[in-house]
Structures are given as C-alpha cells and as structure tokens.
PDB file of N, CA and C in Angstrom:
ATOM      1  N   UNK A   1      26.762  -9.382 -74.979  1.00  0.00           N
ATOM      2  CA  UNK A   1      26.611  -8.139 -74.249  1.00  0.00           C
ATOM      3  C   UNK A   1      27.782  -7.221 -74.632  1.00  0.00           C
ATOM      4  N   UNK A   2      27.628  -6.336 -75.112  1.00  0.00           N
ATOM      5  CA  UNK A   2      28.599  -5.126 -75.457  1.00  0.00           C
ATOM      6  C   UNK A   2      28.685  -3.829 -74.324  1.00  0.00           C
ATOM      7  N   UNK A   3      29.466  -2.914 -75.058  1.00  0.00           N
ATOM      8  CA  UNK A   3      30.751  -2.339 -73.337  1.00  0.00           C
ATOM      9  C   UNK A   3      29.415  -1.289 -73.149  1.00  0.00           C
ATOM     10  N   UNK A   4      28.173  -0.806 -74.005  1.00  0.00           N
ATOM     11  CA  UNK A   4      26.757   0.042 -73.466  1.00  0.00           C
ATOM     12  C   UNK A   4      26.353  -0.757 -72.411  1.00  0.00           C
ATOM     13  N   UNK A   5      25.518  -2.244 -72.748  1.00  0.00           N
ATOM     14  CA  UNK A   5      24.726  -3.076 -72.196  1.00  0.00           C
ATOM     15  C   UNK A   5      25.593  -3.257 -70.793  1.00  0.00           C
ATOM     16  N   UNK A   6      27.085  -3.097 -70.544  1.00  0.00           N
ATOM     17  CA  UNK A   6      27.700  -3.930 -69.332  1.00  0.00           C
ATOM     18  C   UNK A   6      27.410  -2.149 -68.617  1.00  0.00           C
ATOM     19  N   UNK A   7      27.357  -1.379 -69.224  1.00  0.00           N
ATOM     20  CA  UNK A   7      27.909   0.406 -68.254  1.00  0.00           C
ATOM     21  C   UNK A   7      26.279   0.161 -68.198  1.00  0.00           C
ATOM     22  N   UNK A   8      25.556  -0.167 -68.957  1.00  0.00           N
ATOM     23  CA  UNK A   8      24.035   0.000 -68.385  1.00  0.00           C
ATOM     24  C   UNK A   8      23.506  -0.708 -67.396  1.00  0.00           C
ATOM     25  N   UNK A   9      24.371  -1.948 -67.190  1.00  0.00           N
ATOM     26  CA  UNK A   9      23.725  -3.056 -66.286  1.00  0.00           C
ATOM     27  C   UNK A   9      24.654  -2.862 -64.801  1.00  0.00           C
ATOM     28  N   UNK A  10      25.950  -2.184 -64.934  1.00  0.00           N
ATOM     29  CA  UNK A  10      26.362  -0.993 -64.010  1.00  0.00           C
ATOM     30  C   UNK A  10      25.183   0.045 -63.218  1.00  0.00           C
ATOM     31  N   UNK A  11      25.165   0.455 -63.853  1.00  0.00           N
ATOM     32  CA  UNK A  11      24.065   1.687 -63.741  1.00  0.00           C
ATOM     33  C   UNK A  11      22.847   1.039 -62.323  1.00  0.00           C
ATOM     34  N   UNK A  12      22.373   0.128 -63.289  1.00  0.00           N
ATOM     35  CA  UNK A  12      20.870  -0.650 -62.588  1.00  0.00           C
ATOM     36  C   UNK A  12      21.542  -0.972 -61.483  1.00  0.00           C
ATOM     37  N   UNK A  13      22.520  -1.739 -61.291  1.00  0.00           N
ATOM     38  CA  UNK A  13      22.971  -2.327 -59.672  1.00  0.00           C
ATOM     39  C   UNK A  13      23.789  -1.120 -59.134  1.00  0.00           C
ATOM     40  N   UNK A  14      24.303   0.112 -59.298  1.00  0.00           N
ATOM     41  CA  UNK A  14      24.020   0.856 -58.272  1.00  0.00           C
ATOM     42  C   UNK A  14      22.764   1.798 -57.788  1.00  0.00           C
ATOM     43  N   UNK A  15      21.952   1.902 -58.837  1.00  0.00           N
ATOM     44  CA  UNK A  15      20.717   2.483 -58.205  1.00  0.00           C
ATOM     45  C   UNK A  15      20.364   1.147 -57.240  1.00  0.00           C
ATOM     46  N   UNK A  16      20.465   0.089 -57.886  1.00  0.00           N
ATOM     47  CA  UNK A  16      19.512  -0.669 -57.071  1.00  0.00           C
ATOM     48  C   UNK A  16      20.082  -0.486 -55.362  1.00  0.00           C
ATOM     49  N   UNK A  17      21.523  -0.691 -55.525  1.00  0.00           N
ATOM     50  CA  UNK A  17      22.358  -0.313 -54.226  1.00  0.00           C
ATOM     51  C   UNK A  17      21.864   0.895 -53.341  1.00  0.00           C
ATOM     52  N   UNK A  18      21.898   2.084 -53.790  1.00  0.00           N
ATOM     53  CA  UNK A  18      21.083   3.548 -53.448  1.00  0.00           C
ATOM     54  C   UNK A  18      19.821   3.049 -53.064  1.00  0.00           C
ATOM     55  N   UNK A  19      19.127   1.864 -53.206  1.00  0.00           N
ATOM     56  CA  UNK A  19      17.510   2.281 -53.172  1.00  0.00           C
ATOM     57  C   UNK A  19      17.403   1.510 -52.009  1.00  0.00           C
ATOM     58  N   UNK A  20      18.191   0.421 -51.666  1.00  0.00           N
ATOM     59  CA  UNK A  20      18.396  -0.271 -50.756  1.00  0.00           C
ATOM     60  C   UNK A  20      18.925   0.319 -49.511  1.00  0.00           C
ATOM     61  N   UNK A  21      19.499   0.757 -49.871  1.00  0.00           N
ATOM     62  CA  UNK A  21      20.370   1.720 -48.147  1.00  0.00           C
ATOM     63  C   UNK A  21      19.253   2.910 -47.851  1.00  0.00           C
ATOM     64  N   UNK A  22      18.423   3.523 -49.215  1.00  0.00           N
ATOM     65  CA  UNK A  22      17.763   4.568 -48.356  1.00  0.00           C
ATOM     66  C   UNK A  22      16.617   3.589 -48.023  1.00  0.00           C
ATOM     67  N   UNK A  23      15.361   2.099 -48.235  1.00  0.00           N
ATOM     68  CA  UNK A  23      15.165   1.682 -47.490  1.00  0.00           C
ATOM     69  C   UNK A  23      15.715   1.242 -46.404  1.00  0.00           C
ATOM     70  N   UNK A  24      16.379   0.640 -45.830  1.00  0.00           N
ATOM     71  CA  UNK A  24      17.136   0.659 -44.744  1.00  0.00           C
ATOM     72  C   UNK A  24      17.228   1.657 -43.655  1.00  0.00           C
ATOM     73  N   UNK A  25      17.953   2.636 -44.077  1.00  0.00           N
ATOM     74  CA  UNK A  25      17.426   4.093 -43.442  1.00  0.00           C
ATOM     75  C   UNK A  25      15.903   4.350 -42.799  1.00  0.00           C
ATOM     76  N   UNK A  26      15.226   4.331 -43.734  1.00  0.00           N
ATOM     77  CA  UNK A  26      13.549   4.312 -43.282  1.00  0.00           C
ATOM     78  C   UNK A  26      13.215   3.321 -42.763  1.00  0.00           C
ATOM     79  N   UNK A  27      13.636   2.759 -41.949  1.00  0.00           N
ATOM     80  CA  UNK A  27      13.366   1.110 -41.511  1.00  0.00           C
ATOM     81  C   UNK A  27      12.240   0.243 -42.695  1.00  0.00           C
ATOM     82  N   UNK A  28      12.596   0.593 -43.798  1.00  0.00           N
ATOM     83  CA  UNK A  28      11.507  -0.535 -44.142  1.00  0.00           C
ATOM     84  C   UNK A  28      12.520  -1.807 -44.611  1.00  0.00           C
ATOM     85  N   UNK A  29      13.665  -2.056 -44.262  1.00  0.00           N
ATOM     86  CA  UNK A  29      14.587  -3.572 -44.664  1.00  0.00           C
ATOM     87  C   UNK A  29      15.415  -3.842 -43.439  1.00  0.00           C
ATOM     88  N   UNK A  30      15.463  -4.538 -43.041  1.00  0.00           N
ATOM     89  CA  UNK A  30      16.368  -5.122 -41.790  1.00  0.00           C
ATOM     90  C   UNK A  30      17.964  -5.189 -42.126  1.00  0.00           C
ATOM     91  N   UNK A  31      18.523  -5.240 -41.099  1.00  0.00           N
ATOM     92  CA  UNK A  31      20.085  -5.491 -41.265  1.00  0.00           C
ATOM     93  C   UNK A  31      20.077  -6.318 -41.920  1.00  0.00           C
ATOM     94  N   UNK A  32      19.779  -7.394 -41.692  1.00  0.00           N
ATOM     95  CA  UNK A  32      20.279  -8.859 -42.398  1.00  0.00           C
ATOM     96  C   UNK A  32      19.523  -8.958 -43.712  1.00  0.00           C
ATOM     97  N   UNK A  33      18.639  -8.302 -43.946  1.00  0.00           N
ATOM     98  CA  UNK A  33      18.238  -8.765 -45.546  1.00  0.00           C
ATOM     99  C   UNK A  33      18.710  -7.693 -46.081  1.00  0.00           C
ATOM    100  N   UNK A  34      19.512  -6.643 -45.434  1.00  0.00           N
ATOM    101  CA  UNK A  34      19.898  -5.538 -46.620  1.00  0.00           C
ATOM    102  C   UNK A  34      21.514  -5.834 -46.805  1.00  0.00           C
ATOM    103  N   UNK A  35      22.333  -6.544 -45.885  1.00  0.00           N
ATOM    104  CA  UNK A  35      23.693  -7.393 -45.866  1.00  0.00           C
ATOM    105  C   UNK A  35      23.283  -8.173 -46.841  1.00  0.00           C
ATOM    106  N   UNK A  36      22.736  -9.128 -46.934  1.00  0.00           N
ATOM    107  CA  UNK A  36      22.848 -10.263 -48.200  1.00  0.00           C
ATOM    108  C   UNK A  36      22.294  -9.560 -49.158  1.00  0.00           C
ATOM    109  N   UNK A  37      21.188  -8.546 -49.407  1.00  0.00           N
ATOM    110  CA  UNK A  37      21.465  -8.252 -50.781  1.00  0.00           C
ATOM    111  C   UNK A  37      22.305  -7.380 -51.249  1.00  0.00           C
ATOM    112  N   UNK A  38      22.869  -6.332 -50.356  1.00  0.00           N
ATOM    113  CA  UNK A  38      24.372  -6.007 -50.624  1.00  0.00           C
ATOM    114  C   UNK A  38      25.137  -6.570 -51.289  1.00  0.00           C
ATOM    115  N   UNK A  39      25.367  -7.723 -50.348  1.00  0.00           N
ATOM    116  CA  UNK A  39      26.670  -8.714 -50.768  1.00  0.00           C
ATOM    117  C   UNK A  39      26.398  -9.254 -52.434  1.00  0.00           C
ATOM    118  N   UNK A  40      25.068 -10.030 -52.588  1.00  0.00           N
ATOM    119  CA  UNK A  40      24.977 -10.366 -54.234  1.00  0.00           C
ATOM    120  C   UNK A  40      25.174  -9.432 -54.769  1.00  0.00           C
ATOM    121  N   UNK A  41      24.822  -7.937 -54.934  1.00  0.00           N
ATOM    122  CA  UNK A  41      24.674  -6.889 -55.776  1.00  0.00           C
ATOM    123  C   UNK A  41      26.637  -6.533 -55.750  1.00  0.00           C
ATOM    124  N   UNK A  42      26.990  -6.479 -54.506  1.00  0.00           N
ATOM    125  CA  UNK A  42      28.477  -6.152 -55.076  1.00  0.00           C
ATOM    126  C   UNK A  42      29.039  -7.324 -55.945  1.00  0.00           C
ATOM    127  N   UNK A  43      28.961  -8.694 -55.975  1.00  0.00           N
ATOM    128  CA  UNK A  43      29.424  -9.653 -56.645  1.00  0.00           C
ATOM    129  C   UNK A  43      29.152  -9.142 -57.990  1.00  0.00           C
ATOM    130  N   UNK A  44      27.740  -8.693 -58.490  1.00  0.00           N
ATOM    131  CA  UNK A  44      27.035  -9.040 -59.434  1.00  0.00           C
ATOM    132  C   UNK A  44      28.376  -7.745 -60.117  1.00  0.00           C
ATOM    133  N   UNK A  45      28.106  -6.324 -59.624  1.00  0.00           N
ATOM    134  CA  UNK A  45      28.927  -5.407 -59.757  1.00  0.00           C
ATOM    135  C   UNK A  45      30.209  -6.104 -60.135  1.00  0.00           C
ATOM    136  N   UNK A  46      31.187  -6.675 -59.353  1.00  0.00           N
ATOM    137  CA  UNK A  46      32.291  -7.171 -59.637  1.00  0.00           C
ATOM    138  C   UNK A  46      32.422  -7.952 -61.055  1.00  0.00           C
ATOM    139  N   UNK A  47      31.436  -8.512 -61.029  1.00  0.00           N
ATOM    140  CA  UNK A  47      31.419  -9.805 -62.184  1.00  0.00           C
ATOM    141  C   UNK A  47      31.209  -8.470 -63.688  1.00  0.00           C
ATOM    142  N   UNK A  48      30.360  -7.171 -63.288  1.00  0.00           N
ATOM    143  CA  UNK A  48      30.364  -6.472 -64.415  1.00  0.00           C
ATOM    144  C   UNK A  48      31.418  -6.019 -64.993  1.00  0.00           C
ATOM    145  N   UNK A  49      32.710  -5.366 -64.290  1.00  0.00           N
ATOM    146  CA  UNK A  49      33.397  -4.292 -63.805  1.00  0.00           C
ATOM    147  C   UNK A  49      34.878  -5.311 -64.396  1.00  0.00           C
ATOM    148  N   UNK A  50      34.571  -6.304 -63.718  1.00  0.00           N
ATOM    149  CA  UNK A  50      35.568  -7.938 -64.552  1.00  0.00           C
ATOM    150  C   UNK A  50      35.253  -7.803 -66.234  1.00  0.00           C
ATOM    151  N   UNK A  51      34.291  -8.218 -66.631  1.00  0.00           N
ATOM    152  CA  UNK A  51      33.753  -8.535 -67.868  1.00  0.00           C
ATOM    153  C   UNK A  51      34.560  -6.951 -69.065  1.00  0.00           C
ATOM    154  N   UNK A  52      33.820  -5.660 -67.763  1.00  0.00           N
ATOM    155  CA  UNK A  52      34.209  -4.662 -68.729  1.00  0.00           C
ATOM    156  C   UNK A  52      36.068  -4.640 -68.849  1.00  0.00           C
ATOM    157  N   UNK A  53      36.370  -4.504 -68.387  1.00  0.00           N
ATOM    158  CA  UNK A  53      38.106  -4.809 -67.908  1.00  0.00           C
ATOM    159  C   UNK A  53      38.475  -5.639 -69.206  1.00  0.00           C
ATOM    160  N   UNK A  54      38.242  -6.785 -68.845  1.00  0.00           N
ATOM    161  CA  UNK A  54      38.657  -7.839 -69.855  1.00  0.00           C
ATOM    162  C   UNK A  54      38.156  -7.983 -71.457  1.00  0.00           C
ATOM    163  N   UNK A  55      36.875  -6.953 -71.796  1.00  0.00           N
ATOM    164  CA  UNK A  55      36.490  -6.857 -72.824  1.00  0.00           C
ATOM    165  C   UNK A  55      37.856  -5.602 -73.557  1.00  0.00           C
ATOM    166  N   UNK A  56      37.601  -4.768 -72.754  1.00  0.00           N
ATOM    167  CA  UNK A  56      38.834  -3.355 -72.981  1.00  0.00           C
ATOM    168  C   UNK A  56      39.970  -3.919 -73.417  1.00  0.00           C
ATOM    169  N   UNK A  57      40.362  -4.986 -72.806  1.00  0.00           N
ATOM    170  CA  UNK A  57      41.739  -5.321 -72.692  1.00  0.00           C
ATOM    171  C   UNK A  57      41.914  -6.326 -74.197  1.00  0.00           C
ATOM    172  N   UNK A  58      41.049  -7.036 -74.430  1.00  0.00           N
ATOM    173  CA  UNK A  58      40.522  -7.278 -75.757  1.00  0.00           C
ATOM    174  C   UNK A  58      40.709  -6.889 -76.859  1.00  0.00           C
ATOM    175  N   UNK A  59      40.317  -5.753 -76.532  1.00  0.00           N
ATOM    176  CA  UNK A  59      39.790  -5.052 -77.831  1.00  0.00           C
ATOM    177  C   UNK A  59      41.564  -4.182 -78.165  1.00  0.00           C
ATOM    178  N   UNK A  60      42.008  -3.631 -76.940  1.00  0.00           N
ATOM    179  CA  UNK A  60      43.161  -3.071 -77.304  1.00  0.00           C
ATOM    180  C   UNK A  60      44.761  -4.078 -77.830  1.00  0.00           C
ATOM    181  N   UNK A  61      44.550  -5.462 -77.243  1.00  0.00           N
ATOM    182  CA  UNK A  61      45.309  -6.445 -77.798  1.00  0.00           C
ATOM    183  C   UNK A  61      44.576  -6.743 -79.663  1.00  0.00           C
ATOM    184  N   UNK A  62      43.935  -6.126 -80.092  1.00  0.00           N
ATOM    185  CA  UNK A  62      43.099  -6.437 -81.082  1.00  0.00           C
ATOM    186  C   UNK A  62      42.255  -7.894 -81.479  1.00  0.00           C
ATOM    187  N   UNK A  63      42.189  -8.097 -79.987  1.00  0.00           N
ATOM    188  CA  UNK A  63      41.240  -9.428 -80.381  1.00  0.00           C
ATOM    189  C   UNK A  63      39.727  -9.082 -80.147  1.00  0.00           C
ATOM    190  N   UNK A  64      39.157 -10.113 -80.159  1.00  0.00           N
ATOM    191  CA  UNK A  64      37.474  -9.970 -79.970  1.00  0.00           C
ATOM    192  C   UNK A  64      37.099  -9.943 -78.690  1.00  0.00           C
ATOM    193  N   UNK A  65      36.479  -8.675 -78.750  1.00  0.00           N
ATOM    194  CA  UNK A  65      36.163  -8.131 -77.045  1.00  0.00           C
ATOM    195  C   UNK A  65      34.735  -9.356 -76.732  1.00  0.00           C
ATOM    196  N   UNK A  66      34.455  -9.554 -77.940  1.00  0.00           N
ATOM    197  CA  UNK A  66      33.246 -10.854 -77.829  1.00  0.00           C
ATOM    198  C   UNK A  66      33.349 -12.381 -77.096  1.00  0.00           C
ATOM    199  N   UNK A  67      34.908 -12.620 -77.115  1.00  0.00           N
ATOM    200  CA  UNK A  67      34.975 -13.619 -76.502  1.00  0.00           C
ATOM    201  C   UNK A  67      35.125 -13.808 -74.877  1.00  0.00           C
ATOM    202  N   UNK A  68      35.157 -12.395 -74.400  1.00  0.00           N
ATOM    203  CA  UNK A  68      35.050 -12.518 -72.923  1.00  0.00           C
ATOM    204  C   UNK A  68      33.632 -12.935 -72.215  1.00  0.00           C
ATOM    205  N   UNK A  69      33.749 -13.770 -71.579  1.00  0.00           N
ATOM    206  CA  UNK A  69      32.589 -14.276 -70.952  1.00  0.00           C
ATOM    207  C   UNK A  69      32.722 -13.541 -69.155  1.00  0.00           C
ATOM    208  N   UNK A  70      31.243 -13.380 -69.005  1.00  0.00           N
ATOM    209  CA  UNK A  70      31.061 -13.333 -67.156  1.00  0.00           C
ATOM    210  C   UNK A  70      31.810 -14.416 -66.467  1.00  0.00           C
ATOM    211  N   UNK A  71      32.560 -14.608 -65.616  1.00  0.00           N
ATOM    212  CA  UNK A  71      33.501 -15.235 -64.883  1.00  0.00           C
ATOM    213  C   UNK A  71      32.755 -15.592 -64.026  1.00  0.00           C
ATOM    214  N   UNK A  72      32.727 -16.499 -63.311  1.00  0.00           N
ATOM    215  CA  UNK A  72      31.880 -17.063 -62.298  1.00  0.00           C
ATOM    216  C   UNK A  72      32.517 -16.026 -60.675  1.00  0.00           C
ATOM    217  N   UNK A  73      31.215 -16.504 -59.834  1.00  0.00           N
ATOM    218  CA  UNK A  73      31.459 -15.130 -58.668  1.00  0.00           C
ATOM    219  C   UNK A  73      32.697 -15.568 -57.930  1.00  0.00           C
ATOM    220  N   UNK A  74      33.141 -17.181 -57.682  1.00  0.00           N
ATOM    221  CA  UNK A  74      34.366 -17.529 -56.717  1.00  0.00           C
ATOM    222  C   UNK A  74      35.803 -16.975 -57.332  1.00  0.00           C
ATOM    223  N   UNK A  75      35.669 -16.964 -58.727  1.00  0.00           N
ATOM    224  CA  UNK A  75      36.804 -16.751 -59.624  1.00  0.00           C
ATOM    225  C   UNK A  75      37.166 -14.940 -59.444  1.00  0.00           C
ATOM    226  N   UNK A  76      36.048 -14.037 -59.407  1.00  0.00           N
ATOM    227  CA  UNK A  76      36.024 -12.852 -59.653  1.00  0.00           C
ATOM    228  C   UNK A  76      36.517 -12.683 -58.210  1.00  0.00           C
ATOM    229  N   UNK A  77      35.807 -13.133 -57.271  1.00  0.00           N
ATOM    230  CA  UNK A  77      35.871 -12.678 -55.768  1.00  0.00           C
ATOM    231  C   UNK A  77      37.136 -12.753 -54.879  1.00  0.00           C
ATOM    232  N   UNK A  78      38.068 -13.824 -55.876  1.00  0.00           N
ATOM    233  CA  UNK A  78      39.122 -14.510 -55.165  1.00  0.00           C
ATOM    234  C   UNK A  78      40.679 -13.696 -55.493  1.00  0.00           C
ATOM    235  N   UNK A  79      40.177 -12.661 -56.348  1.00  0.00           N
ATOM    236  CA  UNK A  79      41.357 -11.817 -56.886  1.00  0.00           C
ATOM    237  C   UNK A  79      41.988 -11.050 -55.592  1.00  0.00           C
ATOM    238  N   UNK A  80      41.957 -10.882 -54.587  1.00  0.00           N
ATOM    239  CA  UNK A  80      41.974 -10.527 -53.337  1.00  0.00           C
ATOM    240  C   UNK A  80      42.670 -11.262 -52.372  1.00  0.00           C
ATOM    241  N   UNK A  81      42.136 -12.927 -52.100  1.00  0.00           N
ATOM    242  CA  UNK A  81      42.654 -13.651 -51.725  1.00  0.00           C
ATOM    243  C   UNK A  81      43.774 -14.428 -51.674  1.00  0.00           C
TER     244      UNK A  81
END
C-alpha cells in the first residue's frame, strides 16, 4: 500500500464516519451501534494515520517506506497510555 492508497483509505473512513453520525441524527442507528462503529472506524483511522507517519519517516531517513507494516490496533492505541 503506498502514501495515495493510505490518504485514499483515509478518505473512505471519514466519509464513512460523516455517514454514520448523519444516520444517527435521523434516528435510523442507535447509540450503541453507532459507539462501536465509531470506535472500530477511529482505530482503523489510527492504524492509517500510524502507517502514513511511519512510511514518511522512512522515506526521509532514506529507507524503504515499503517496509512499514499496519501495526496491530493494541500497539497503535496504547501510544496514549
């Protein structure tokens, strides 16, 4: 996956985010199923936003932005903790 494919797959999980809150709004999704898919979609976000970071950072140390892999969600999530 290259730094288009990660800003494109950006893209998709915040529309998807937008499409979700304005269902919600219109009552057609409940609190609780629009909280958990929130919550995956920000992980998923995080895990992108990680990947792009560490590809950048890559590429400007002049190594291969190719060898960055998606980080698993406990690893990404725990930068906080």
């Amino acid at each position: 996956m290259d730094e288009k494919d990660i800003l494109a797959r950006i893209g998709d999980y915040v529309g998807e985010e937008q499409r979700l809150r304005e269902r919600y709004q219109r009552d057609e999704l409940g609190r609780e199923e629009e909280h958990r898919r929130l919550e995956r979609l920000e992980v998923a976000l995080d895990q992108c936003w990680d990947l792009l970071r560490r590809r950048r950072a890559r590429l400007e140390a002049g190594e291969d932005p190719g060898d960055a892999d998606v980080r698993p969600p406990d690893e990404v999530e725990g930068y906080l903790q």
